[in-house]
PDB file of N, CA and C in Angstrom:
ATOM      1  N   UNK A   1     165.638 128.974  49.213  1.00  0.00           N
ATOM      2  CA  UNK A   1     165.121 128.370  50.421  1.00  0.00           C
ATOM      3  C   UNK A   1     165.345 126.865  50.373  1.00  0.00           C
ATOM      4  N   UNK A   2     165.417 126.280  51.513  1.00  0.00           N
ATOM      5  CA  UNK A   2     166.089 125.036  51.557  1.00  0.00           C
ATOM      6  C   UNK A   2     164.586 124.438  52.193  1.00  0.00           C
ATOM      7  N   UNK A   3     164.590 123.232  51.631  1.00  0.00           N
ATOM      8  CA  UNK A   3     163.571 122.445  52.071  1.00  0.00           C
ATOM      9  C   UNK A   3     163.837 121.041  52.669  1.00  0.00           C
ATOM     10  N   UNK A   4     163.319 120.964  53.787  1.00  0.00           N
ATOM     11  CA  UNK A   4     164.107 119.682  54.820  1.00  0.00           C
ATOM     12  C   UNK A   4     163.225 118.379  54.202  1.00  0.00           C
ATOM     13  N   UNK A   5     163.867 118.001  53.853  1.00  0.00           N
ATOM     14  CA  UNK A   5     163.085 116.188  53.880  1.00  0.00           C
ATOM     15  C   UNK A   5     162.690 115.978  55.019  1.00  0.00           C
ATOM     16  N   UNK A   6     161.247 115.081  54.577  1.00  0.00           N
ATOM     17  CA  UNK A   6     160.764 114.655  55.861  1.00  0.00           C
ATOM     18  C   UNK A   6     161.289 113.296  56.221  1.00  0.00           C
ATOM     19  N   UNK A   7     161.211 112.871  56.983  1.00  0.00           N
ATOM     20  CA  UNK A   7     162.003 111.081  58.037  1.00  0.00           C
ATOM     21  C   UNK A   7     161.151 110.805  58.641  1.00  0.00           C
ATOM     22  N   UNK A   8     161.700 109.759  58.928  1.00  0.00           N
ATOM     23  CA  UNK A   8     160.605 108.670  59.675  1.00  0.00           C
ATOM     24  C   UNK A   8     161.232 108.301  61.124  1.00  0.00           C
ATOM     25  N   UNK A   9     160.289 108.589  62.339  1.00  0.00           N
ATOM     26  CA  UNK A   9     161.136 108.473  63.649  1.00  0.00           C
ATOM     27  C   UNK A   9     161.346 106.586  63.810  1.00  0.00           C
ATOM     28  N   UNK A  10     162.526 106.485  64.728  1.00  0.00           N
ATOM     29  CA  UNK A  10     162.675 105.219  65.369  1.00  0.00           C
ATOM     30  C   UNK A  10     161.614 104.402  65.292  1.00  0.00           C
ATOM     31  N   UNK A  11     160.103 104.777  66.018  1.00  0.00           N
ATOM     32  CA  UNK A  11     159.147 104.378  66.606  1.00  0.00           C
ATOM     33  C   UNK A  11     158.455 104.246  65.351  1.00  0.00           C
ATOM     34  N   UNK A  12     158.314 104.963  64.545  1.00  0.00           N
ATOM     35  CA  UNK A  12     157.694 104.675  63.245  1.00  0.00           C
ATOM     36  C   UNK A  12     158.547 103.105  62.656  1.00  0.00           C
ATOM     37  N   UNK A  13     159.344 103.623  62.526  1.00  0.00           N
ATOM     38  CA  UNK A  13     159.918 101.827  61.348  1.00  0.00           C
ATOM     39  C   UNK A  13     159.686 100.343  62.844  1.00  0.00           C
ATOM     40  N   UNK A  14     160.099 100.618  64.204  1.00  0.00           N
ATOM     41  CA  UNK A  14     159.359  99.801  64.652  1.00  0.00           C
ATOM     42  C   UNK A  14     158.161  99.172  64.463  1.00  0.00           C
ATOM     43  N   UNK A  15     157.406 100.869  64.363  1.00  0.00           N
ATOM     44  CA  UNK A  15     155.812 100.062  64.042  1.00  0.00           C
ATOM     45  C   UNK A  15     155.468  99.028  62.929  1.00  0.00           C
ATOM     46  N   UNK A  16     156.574  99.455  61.738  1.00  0.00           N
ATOM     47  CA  UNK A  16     156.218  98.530  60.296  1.00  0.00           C
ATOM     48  C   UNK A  16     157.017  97.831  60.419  1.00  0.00           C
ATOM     49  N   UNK A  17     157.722  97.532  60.842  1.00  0.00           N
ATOM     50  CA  UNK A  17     158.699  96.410  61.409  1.00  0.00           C
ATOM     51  C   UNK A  17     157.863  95.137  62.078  1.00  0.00           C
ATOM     52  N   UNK A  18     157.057  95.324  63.318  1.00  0.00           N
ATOM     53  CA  UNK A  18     156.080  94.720  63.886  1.00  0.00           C
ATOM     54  C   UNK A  18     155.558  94.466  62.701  1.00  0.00           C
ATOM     55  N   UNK A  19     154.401  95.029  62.470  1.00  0.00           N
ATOM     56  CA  UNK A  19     153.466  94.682  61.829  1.00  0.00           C
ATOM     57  C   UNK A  19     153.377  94.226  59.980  1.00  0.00           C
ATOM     58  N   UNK A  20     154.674  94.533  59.780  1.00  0.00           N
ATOM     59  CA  UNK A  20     155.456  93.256  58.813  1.00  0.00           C
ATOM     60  C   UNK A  20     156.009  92.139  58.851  1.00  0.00           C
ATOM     61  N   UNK A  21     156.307  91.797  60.478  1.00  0.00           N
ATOM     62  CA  UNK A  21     156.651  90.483  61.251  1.00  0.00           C
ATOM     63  C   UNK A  21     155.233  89.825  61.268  1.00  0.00           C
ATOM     64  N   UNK A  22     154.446  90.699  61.620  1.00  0.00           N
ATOM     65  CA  UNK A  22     153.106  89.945  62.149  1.00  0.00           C
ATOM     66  C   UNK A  22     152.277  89.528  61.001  1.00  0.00           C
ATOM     67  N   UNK A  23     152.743  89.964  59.771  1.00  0.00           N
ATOM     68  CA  UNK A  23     151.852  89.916  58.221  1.00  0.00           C
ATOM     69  C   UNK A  23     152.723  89.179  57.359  1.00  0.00           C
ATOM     70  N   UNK A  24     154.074  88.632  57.855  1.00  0.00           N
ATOM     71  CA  UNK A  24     154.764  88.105  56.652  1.00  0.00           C
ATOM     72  C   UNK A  24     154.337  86.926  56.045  1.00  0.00           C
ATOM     73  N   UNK A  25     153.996  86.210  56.806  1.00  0.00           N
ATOM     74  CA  UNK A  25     152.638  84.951  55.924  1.00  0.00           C
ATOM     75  C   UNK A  25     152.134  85.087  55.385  1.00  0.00           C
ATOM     76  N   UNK A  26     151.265  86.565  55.342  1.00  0.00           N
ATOM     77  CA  UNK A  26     150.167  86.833  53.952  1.00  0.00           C
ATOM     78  C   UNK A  26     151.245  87.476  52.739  1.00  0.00           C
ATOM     79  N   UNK A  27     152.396  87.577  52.522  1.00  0.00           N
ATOM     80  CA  UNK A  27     152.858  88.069  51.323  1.00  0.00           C
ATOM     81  C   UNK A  27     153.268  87.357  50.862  1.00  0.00           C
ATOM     82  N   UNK A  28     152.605  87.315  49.494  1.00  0.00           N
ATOM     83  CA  UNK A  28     153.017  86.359  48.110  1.00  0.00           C
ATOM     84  C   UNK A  28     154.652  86.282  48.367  1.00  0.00           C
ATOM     85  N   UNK A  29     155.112  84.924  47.761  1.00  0.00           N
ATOM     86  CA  UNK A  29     156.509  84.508  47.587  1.00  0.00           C
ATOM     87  C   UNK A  29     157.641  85.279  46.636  1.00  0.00           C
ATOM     88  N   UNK A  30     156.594  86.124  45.212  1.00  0.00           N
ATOM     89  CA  UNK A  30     157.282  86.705  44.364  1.00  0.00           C
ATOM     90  C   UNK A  30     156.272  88.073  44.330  1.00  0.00           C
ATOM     91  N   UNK A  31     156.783  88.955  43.625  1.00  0.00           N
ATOM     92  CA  UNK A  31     155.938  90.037  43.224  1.00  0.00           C
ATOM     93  C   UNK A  31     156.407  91.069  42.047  1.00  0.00           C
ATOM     94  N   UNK A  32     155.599  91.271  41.238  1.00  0.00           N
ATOM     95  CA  UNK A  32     155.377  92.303  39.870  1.00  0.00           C
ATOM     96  C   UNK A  32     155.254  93.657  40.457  1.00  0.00           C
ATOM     97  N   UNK A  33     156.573  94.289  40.592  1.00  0.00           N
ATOM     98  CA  UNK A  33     155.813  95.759  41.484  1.00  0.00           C
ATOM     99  C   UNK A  33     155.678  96.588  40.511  1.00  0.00           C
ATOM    100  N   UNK A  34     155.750  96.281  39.377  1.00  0.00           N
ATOM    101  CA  UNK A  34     155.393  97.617  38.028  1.00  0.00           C
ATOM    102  C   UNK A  34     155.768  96.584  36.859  1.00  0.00           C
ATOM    103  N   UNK A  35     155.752  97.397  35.523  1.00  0.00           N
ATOM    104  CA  UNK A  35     156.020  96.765  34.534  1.00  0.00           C
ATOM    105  C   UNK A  35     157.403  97.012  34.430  1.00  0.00           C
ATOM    106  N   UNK A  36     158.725  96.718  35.043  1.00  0.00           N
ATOM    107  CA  UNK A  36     159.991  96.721  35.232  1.00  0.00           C
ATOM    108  C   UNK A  36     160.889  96.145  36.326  1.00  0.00           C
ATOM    109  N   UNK A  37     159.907  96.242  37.666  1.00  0.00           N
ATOM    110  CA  UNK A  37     160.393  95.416  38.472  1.00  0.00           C
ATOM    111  C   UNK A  37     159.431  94.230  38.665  1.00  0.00           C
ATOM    112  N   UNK A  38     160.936  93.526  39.156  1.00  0.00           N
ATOM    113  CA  UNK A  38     160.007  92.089  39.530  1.00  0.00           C
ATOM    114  C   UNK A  38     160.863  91.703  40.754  1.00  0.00           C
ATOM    115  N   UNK A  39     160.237  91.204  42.441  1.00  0.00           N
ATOM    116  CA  UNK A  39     161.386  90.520  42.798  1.00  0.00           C
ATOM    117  C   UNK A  39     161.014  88.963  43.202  1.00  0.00           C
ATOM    118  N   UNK A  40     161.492  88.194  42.618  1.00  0.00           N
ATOM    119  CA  UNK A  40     161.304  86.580  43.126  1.00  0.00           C
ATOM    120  C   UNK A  40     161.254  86.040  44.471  1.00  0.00           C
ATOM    121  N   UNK A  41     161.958  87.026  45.637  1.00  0.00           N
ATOM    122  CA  UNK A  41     161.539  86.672  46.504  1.00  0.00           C
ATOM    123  C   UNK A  41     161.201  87.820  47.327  1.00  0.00           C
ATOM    124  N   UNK A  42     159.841  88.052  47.762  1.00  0.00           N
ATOM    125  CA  UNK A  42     159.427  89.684  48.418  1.00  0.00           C
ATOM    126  C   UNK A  42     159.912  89.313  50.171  1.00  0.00           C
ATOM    127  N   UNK A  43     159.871  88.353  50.438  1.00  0.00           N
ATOM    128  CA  UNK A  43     160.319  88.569  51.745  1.00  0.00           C
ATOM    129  C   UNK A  43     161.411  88.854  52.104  1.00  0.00           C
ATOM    130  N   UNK A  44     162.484  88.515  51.309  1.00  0.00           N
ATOM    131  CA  UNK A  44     164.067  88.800  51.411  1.00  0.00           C
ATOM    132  C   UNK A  44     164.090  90.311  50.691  1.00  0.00           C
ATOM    133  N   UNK A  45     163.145  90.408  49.839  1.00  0.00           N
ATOM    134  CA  UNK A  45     162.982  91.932  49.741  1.00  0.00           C
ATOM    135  C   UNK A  45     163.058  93.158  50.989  1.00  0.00           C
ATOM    136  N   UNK A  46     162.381  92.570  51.295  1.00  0.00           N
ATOM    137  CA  UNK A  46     161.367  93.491  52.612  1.00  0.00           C
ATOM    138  C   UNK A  46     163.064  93.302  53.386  1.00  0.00           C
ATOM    139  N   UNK A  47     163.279  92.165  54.299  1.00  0.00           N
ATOM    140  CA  UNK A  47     164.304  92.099  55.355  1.00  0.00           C
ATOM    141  C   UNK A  47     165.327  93.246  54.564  1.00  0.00           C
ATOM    142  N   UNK A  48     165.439  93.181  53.336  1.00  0.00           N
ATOM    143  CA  UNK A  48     166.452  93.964  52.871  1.00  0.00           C
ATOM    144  C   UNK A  48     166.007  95.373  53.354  1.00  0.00           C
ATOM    145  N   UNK A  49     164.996  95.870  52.761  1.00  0.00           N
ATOM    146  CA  UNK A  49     164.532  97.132  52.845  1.00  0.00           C
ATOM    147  C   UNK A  49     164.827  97.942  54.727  1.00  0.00           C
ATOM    148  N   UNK A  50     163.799  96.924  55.199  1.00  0.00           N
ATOM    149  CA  UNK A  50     164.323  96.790  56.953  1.00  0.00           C
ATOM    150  C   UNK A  50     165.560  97.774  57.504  1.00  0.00           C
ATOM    151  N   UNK A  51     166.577  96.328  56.595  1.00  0.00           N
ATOM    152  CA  UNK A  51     167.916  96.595  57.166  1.00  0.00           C
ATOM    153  C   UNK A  51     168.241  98.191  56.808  1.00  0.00           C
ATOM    154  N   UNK A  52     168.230  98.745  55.484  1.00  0.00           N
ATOM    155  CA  UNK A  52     168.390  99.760  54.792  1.00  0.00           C
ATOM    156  C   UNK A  52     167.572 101.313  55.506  1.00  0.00           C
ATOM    157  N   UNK A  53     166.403 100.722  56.009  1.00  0.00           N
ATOM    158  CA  UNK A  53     166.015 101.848  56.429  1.00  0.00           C
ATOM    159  C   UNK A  53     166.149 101.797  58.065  1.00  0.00           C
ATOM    160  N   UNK A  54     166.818 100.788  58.974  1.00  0.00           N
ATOM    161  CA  UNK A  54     167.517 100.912  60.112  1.00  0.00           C
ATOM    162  C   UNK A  54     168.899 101.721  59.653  1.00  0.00           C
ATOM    163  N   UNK A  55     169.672 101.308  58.788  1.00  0.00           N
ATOM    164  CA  UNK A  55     170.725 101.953  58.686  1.00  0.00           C
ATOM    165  C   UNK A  55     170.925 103.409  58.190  1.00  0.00           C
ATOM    166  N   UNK A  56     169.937 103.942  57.462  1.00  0.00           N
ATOM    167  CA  UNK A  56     169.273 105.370  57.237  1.00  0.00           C
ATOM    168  C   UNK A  56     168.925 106.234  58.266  1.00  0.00           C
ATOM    169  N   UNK A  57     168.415 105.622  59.135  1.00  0.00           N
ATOM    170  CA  UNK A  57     166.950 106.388  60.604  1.00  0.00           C
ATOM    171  C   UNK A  57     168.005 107.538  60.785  1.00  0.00           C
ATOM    172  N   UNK A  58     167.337 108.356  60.828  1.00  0.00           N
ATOM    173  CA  UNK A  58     167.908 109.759  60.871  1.00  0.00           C
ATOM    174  C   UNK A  58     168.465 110.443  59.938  1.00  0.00           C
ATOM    175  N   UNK A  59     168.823 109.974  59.246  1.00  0.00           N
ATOM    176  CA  UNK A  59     169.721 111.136  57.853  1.00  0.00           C
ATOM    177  C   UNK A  59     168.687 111.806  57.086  1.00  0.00           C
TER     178      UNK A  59
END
């Protein structure tokens, strides 16, 4: 049996899209996301992520 991954609609990554526009002032400049990653700059993080999961939406 095949099991479908679940996705995230259009309207969904809009929503965190917004409301990561509207919150990007409150996120620290760097961040410790475990004991292995680190990224020095989380906001260029995030725009990255953004882009990555616009270019995903649907698959």
């Amino acid at each position: 049996m095949m099991v479908k991954k679940k996705s995230y609609s259009e309207e969904k990554l809009n929503e965190m899209i917004v409301w990561l526009n509207n919150h990007a002032n409150e996120l620290p400049k760097e961040m410790q996301i475990n004991k292995f990653a680190f990224t020095p700059d989380l906001k260029l993080t995030v725009e990255s992520c953004i882009m990555q999961a616009k270019q995903c939406l649907g698959n």
